[in-house]
PDB file of N, CA and C in Angstrom:
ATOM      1  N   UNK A   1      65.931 146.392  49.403  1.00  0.00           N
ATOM      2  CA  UNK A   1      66.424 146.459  50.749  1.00  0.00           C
ATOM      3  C   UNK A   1      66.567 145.067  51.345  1.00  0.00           C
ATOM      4  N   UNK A   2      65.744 144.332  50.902  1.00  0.00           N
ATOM      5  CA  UNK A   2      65.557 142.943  51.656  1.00  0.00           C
ATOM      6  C   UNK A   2      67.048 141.689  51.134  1.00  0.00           C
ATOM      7  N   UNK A   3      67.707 142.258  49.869  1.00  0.00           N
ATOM      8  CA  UNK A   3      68.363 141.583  49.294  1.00  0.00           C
ATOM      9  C   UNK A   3      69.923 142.051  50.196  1.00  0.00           C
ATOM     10  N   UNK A   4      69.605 143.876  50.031  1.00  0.00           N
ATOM     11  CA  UNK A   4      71.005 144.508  50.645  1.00  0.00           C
ATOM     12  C   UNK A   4      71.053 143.740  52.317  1.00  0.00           C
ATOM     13  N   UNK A   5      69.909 143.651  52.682  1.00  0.00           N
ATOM     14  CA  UNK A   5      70.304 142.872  54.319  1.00  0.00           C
ATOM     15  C   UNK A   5      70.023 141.523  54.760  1.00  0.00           C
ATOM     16  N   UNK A   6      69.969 141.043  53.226  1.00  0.00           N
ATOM     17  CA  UNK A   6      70.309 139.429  52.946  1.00  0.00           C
ATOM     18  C   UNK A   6      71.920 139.297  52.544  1.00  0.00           C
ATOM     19  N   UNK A   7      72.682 140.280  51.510  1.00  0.00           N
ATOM     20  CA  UNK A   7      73.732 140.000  51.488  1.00  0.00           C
ATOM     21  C   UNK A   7      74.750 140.264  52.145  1.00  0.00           C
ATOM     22  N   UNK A   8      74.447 141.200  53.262  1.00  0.00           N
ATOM     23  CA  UNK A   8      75.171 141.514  55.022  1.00  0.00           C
ATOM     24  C   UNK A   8      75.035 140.448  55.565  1.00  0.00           C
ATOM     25  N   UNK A   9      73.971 139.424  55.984  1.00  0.00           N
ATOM     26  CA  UNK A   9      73.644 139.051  56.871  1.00  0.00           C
ATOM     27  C   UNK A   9      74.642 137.525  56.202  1.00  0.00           C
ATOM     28  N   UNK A  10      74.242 137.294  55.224  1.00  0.00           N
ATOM     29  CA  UNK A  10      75.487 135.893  54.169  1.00  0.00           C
ATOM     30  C   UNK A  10      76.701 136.506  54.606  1.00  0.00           C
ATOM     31  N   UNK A  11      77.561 137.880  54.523  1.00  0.00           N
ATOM     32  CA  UNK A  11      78.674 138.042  54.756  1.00  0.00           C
ATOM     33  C   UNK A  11      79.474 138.451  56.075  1.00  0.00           C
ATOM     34  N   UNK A  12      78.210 138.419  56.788  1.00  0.00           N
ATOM     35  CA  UNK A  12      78.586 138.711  58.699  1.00  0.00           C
ATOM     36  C   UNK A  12      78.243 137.365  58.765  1.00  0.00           C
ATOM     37  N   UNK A  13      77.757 136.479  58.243  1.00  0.00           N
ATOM     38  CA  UNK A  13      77.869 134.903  58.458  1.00  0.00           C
ATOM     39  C   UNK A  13      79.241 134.437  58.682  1.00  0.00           C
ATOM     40  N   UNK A  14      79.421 134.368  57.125  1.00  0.00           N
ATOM     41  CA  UNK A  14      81.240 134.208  56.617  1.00  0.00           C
ATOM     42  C   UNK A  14      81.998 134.726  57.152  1.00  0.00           C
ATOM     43  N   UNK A  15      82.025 135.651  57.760  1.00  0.00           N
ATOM     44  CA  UNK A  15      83.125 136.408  58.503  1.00  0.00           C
ATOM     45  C   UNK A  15      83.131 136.103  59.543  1.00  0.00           C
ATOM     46  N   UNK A  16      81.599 135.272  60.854  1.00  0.00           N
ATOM     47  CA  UNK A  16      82.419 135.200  61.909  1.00  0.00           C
ATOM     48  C   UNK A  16      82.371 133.373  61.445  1.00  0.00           C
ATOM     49  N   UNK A  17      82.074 132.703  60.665  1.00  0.00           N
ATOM     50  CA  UNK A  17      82.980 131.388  60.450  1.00  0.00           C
ATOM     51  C   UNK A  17      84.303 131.473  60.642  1.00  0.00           C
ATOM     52  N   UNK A  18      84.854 132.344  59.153  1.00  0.00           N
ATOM     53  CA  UNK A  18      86.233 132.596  59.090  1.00  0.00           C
ATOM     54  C   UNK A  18      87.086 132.755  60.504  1.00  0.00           C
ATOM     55  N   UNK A  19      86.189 133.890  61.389  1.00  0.00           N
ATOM     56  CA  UNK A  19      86.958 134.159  62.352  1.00  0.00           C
ATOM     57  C   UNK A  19      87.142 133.092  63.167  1.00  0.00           C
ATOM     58  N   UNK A  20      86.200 132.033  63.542  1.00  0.00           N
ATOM     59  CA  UNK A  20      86.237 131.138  64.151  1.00  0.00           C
ATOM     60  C   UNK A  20      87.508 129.848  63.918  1.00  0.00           C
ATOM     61  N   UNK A  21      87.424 129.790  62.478  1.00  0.00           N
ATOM     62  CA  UNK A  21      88.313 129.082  61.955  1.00  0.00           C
ATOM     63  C   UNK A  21      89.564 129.037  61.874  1.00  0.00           C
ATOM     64  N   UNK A  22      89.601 130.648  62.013  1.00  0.00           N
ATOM     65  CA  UNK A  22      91.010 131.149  62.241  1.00  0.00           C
ATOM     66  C   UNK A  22      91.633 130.781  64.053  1.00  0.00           C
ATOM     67  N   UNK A  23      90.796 131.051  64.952  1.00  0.00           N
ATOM     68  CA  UNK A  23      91.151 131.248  66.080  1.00  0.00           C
ATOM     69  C   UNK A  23      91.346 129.417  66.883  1.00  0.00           C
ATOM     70  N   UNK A  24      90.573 128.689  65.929  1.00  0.00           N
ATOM     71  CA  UNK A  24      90.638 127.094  66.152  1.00  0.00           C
ATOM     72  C   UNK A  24      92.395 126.836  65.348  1.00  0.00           C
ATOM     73  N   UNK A  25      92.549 127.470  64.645  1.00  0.00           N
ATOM     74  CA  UNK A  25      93.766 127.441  64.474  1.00  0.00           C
ATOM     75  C   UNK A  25      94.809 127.467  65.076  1.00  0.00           C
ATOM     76  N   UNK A  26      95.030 129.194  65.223  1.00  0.00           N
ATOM     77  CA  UNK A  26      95.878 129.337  66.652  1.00  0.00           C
ATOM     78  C   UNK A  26      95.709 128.161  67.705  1.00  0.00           C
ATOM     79  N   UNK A  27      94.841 127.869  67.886  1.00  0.00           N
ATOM     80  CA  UNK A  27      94.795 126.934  69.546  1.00  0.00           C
ATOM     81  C   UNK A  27      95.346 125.312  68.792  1.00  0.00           C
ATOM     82  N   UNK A  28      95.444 125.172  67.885  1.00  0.00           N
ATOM     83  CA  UNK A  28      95.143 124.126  67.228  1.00  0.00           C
ATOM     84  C   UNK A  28      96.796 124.076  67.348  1.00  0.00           C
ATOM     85  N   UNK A  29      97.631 124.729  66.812  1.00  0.00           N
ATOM     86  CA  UNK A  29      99.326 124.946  66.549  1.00  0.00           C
ATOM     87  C   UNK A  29      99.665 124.543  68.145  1.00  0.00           C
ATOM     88  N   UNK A  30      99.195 125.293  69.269  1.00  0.00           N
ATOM     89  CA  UNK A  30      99.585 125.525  70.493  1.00  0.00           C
ATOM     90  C   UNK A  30      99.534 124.244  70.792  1.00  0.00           C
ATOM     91  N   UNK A  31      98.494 124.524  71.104  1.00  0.00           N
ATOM     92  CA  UNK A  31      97.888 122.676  71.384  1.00  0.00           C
ATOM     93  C   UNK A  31      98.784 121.642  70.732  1.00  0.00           C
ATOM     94  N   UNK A  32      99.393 121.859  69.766  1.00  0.00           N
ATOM     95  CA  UNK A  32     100.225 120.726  69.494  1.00  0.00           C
ATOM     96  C   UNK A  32     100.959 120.879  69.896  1.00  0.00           C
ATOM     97  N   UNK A  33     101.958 122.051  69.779  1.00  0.00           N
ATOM     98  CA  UNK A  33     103.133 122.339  70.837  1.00  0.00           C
ATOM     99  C   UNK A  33     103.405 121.854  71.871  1.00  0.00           C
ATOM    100  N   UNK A  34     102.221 122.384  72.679  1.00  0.00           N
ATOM    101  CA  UNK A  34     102.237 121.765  74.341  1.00  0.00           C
ATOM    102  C   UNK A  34     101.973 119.916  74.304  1.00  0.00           C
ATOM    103  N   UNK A  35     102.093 119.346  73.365  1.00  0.00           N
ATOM    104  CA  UNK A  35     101.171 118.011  73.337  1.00  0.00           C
ATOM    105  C   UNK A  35     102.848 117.448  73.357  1.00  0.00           C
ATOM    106  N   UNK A  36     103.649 117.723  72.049  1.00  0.00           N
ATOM    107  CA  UNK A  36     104.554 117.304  71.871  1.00  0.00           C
ATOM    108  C   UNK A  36     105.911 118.072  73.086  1.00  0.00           C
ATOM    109  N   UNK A  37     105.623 118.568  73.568  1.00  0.00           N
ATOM    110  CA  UNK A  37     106.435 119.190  74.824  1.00  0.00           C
ATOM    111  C   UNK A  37     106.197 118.025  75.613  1.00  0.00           C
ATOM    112  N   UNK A  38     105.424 117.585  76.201  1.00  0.00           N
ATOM    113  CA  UNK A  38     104.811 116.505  76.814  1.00  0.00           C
ATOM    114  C   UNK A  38     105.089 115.262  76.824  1.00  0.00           C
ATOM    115  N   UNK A  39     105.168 115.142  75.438  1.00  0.00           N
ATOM    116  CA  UNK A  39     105.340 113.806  74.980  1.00  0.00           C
ATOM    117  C   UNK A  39     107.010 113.869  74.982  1.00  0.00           C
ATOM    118  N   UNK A  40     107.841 114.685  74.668  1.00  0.00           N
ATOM    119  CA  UNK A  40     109.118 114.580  74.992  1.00  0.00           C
ATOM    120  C   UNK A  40     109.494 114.263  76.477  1.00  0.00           C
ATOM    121  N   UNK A  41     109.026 115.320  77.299  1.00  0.00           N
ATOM    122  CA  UNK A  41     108.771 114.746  78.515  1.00  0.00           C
ATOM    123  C   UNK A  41     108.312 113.764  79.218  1.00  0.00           C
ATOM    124  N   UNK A  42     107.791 113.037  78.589  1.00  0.00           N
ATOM    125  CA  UNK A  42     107.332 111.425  78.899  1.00  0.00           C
ATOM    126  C   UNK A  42     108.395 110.466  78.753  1.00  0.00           C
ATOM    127  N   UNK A  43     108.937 111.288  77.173  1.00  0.00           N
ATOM    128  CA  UNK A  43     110.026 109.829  77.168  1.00  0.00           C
ATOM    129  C   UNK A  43     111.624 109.746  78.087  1.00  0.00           C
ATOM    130  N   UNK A  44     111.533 111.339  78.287  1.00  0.00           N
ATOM    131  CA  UNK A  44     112.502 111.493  79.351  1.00  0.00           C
ATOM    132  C   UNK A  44     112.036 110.727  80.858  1.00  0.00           C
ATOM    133  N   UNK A  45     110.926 110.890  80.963  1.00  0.00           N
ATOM    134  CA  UNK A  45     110.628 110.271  82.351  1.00  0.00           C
ATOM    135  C   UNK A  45     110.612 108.817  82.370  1.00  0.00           C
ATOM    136  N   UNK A  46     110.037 108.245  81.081  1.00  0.00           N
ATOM    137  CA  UNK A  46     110.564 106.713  80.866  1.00  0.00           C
ATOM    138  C   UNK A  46     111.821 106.256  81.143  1.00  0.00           C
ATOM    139  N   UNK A  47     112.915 107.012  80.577  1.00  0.00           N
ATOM    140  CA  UNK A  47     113.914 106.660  80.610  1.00  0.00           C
ATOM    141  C   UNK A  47     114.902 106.742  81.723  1.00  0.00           C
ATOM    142  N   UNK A  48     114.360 107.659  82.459  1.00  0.00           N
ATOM    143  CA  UNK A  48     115.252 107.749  83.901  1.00  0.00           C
ATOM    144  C   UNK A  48     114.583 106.943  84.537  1.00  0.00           C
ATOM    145  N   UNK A  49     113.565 106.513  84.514  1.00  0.00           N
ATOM    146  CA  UNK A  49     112.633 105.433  85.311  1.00  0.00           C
ATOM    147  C   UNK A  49     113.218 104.052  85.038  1.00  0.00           C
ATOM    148  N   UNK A  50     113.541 103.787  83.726  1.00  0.00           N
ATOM    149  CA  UNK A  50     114.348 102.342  83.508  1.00  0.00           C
ATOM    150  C   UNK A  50     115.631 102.240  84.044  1.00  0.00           C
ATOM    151  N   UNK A  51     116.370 103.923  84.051  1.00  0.00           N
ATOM    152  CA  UNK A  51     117.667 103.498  84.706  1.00  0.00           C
ATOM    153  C   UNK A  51     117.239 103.601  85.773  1.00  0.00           C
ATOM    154  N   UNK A  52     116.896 103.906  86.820  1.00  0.00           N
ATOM    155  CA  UNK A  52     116.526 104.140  88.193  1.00  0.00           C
ATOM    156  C   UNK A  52     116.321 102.626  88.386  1.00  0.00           C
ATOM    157  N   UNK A  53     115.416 102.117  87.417  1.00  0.00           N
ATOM    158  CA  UNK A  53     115.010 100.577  87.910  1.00  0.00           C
ATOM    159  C   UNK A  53     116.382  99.509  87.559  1.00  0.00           C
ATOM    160  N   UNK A  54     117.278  99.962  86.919  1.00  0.00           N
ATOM    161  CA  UNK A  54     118.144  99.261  86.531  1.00  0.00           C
ATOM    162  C   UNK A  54     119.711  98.811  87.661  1.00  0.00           C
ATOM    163  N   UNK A  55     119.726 100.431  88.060  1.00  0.00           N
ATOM    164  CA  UNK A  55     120.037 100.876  89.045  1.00  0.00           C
ATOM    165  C   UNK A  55     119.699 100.240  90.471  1.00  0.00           C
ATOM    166  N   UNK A  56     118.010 100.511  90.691  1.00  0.00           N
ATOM    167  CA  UNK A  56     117.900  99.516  91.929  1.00  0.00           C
ATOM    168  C   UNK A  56     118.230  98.021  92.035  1.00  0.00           C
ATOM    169  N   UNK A  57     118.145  97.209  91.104  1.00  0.00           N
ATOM    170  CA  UNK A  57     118.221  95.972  90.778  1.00  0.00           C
ATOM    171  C   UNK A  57     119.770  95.934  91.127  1.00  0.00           C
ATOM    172  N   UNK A  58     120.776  96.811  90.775  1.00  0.00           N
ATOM    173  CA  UNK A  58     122.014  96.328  90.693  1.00  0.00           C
ATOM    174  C   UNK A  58     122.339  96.964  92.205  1.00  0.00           C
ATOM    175  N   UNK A  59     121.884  97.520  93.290  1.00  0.00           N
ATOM    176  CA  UNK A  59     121.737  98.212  94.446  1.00  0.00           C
ATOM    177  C   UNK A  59     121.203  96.741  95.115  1.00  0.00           C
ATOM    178  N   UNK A  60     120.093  96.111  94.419  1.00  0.00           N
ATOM    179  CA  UNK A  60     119.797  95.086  95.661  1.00  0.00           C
ATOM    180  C   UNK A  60     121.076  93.678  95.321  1.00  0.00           C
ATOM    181  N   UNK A  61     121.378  93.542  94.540  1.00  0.00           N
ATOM    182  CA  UNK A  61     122.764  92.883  94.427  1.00  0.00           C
ATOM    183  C   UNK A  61     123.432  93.151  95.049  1.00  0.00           C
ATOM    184  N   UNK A  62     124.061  94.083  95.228  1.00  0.00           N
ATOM    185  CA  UNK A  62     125.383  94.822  96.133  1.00  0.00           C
ATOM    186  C   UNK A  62     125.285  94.423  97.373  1.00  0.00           C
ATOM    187  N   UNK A  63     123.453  94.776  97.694  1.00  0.00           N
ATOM    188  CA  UNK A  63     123.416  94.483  99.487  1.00  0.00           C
ATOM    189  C   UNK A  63     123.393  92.897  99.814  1.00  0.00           C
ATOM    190  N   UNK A  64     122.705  92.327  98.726  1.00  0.00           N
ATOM    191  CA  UNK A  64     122.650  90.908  99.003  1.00  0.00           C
ATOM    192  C   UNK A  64     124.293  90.451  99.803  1.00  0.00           C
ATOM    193  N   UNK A  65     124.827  90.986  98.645  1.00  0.00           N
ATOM    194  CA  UNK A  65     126.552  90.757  98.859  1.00  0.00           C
ATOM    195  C   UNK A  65     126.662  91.180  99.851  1.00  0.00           C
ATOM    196  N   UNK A  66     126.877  92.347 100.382  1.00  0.00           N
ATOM    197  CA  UNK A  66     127.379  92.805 101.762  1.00  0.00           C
ATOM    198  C   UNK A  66     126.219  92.304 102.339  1.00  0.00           C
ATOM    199  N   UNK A  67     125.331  91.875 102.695  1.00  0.00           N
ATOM    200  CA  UNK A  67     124.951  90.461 103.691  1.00  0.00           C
ATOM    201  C   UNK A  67     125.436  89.559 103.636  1.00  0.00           C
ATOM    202  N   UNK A  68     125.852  88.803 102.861  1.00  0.00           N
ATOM    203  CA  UNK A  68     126.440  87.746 102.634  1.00  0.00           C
ATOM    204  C   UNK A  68     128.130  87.732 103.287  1.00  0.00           C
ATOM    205  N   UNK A  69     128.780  89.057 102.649  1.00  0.00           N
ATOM    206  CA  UNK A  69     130.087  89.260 103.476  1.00  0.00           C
ATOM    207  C   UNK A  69     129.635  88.894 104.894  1.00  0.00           C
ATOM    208  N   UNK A  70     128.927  90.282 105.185  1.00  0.00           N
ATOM    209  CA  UNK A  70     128.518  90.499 107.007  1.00  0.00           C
ATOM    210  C   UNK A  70     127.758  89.329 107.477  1.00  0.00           C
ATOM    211  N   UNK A  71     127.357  88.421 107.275  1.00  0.00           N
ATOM    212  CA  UNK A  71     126.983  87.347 108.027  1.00  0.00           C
ATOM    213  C   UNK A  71     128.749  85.911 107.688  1.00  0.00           C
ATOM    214  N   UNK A  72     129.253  86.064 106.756  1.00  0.00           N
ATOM    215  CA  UNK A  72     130.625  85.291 106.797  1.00  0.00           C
ATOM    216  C   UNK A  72     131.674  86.177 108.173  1.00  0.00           C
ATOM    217  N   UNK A  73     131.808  87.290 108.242  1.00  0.00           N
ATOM    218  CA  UNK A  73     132.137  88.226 109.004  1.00  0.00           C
ATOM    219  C   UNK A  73     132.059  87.411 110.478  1.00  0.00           C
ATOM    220  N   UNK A  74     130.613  87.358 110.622  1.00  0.00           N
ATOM    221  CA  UNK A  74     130.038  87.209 111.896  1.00  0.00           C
ATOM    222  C   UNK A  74     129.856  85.571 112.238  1.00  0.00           C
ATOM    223  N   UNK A  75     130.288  84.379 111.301  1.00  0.00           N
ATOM    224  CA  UNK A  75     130.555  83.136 111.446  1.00  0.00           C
ATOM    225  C   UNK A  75     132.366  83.328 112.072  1.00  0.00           C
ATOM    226  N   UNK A  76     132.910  83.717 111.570  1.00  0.00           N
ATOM    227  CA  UNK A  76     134.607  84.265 111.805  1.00  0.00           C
ATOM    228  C   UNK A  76     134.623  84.969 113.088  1.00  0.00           C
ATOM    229  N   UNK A  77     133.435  85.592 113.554  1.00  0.00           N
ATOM    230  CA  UNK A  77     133.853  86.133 114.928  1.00  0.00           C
ATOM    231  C   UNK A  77     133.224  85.570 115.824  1.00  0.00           C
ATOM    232  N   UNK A  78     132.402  84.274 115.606  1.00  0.00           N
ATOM    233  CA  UNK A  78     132.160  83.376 116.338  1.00  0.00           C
ATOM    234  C   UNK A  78     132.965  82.121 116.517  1.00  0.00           C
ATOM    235  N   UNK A  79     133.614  81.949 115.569  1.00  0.00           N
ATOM    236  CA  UNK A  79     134.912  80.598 115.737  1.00  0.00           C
ATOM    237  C   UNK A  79     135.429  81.312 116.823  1.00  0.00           C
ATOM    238  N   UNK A  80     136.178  82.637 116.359  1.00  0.00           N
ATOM    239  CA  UNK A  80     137.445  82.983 116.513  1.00  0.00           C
ATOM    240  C   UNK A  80     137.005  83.835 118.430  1.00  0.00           C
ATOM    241  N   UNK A  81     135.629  83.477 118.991  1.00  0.00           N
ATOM    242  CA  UNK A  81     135.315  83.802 120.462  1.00  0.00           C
ATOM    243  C   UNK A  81     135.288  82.301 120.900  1.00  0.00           C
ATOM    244  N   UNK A  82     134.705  81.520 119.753  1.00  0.00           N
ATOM    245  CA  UNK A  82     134.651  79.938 120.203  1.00  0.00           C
ATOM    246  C   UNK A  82     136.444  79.759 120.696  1.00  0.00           C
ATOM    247  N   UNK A  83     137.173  80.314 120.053  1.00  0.00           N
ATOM    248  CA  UNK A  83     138.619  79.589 120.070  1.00  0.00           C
ATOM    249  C   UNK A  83     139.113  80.351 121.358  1.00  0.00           C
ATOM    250  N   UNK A  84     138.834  81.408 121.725  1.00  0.00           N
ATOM    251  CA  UNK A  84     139.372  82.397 122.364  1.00  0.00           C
ATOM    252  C   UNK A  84     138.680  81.618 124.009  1.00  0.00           C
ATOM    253  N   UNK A  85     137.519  81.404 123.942  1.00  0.00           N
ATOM    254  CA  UNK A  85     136.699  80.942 124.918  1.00  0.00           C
ATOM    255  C   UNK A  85     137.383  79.762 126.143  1.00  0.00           C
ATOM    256  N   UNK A  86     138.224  78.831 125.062  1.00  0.00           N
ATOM    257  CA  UNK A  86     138.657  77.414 125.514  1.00  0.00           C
ATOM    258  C   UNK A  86     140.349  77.705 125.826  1.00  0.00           C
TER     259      UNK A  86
END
């Protein structure tokens, strides 16, 4: 008797290993799934982030310029009140 509920007790061992092993599995597949979902999503967010930054850079150019117009603008409408003035 002592052997029959020695060799249950070895094979309800093994069985909930197995089960364990099995179920670290499943999570194990997922878990990568969702990891590499992620990680795709990262590099998408990198990359709109460089154009965005690429983007602003060429946005603060533009305005520099149209300051630069709008203050030439506003030298021209000061002659041209200077001239009007006299």
């Amino acid at each position: 008797m002592d052997t029959g509920v020695a060799i249950a007790l070895i094979i309800a061992g093994i069985t909930f290993l197995w089960t364990l092993y099995r179920d670290k599995s499943g999570d194990t597949e997922e878990l990568m799934s969702r990891v590499g979902d992620l990680e795709t999503k990262v590099l998408i967010f990198e990359s709109t982030i460089d154009r965005l930054a690429t983007e602003q850079d060429e946005m603060k150019k533009s305005l520099k310029s149209l300051e630069d117009q709008i203050h030439q603008l506003d030298l021209k409408i000061e002659r041209i009140l200077t001239i009007l003035e006299k």
